[in-house]
PDB file of N, CA and C in Angstrom:
ATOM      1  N   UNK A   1       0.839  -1.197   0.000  1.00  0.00           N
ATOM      2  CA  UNK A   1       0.000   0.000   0.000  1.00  0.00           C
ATOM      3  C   UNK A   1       0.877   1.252   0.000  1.00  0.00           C
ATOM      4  N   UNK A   2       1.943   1.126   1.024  1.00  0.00           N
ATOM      5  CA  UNK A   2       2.676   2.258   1.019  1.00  0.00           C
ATOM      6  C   UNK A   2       3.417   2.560  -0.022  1.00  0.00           C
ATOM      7  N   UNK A   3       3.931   1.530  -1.311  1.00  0.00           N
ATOM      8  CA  UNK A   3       4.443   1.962  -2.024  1.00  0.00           C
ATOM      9  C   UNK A   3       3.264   1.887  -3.439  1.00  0.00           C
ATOM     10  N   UNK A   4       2.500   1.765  -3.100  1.00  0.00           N
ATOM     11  CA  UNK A   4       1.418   2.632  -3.989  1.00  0.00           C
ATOM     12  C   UNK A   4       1.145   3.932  -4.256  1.00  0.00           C
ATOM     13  N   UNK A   5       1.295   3.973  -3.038  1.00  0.00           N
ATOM     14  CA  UNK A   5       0.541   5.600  -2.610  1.00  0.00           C
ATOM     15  C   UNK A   5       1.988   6.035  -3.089  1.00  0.00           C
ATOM     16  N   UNK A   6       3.511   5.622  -2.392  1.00  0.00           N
ATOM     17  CA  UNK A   6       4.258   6.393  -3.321  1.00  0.00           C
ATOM     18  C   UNK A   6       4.172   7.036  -4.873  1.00  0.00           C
ATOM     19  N   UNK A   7       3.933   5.951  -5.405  1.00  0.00           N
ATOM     20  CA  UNK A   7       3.816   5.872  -6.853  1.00  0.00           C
ATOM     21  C   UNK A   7       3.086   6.825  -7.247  1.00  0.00           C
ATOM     22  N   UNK A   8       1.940   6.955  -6.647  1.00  0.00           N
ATOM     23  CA  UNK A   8       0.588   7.860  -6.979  1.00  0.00           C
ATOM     24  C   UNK A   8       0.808   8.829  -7.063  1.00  0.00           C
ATOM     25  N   UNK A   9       2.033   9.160  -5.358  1.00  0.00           N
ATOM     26  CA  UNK A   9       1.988  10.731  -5.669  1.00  0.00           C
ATOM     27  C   UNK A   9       3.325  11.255  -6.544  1.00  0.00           C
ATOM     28  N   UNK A  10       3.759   9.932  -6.968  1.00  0.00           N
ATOM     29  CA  UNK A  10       5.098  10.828  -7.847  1.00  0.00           C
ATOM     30  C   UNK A  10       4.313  11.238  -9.338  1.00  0.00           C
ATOM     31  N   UNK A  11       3.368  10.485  -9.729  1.00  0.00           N
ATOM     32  CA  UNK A  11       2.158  10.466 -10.694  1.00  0.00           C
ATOM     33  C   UNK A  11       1.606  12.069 -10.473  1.00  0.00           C
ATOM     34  N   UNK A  12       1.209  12.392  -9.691  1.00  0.00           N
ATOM     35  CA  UNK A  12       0.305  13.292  -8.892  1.00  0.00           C
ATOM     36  C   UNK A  12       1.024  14.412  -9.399  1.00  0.00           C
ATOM     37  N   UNK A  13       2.686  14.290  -9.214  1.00  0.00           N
ATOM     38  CA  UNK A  13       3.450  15.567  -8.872  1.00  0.00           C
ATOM     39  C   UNK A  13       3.998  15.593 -10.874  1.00  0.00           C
ATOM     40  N   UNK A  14       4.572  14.468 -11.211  1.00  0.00           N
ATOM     41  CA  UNK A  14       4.549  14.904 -12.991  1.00  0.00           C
ATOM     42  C   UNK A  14       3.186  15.576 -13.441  1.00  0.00           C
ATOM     43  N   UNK A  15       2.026  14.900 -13.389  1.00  0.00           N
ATOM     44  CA  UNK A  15       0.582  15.582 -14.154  1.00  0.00           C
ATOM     45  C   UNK A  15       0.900  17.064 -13.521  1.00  0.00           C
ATOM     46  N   UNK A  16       1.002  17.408 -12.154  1.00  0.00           N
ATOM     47  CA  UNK A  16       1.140  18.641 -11.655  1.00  0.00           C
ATOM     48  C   UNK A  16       1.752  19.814 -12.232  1.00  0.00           C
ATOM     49  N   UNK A  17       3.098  19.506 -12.420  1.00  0.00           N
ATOM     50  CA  UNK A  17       4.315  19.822 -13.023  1.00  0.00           C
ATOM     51  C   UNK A  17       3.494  20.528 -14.605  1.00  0.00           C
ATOM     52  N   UNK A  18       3.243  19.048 -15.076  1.00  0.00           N
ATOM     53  CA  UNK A  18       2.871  19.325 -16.755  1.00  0.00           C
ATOM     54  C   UNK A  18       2.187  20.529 -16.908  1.00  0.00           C
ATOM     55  N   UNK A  19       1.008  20.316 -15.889  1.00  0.00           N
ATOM     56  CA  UNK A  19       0.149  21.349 -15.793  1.00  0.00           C
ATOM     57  C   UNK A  19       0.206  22.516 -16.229  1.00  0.00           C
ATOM     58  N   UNK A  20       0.963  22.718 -15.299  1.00  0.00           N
ATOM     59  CA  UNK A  20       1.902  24.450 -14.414  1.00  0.00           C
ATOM     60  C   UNK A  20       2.487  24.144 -15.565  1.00  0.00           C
ATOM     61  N   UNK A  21       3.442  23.792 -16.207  1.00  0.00           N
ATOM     62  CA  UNK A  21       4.433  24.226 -17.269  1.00  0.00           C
ATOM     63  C   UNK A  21       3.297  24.281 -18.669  1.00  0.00           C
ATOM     64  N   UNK A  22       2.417  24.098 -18.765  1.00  0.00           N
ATOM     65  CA  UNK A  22       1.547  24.492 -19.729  1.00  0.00           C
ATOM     66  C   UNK A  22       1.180  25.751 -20.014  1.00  0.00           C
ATOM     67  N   UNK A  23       0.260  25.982 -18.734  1.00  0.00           N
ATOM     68  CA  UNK A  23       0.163  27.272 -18.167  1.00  0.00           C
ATOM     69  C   UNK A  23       0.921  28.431 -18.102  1.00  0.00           C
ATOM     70  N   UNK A  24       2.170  28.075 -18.032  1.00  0.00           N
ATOM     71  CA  UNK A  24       3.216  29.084 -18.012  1.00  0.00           C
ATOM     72  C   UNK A  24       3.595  29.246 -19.559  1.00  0.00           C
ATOM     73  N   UNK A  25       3.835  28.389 -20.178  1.00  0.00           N
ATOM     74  CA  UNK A  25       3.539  28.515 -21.749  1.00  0.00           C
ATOM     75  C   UNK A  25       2.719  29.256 -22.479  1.00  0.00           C
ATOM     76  N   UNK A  26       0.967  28.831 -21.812  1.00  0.00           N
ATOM     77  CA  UNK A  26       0.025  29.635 -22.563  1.00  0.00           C
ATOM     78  C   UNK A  26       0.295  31.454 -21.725  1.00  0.00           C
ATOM     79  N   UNK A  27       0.280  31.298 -20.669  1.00  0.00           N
ATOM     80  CA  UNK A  27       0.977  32.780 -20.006  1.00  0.00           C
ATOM     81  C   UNK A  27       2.020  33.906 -21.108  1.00  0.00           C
ATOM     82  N   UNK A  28       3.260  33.024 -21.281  1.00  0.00           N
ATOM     83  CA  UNK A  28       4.266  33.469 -21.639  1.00  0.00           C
ATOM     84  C   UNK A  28       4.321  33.406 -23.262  1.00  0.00           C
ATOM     85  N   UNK A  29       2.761  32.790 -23.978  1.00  0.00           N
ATOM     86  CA  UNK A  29       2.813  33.377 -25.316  1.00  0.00           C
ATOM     87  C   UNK A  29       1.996  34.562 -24.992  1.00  0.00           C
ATOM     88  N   UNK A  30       1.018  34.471 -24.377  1.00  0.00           N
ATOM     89  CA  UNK A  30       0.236  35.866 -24.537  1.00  0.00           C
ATOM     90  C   UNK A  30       0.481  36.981 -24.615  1.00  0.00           C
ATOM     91  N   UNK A  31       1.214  37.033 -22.956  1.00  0.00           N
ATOM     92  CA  UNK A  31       2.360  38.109 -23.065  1.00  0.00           C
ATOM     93  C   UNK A  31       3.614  38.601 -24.274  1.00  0.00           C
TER      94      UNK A  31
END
């Protein structure tokens, strides 16, 4: 279990990441 939940949240923290670096993309064309 515990190394599930690891897994999950290293999962958790790339999608996160992607996110935010998207965002900062669509940000930093607008500008």
């Amino acid at each position: 279990m515990s190394v599930r939940k690891k897994a999950l949240d290293r999962e958790g923290c790339f999608y996160y990441a992607l996110a935010l670096g998207i965002e900062l993309g669509r940000l930093s064309t607008k500008g």
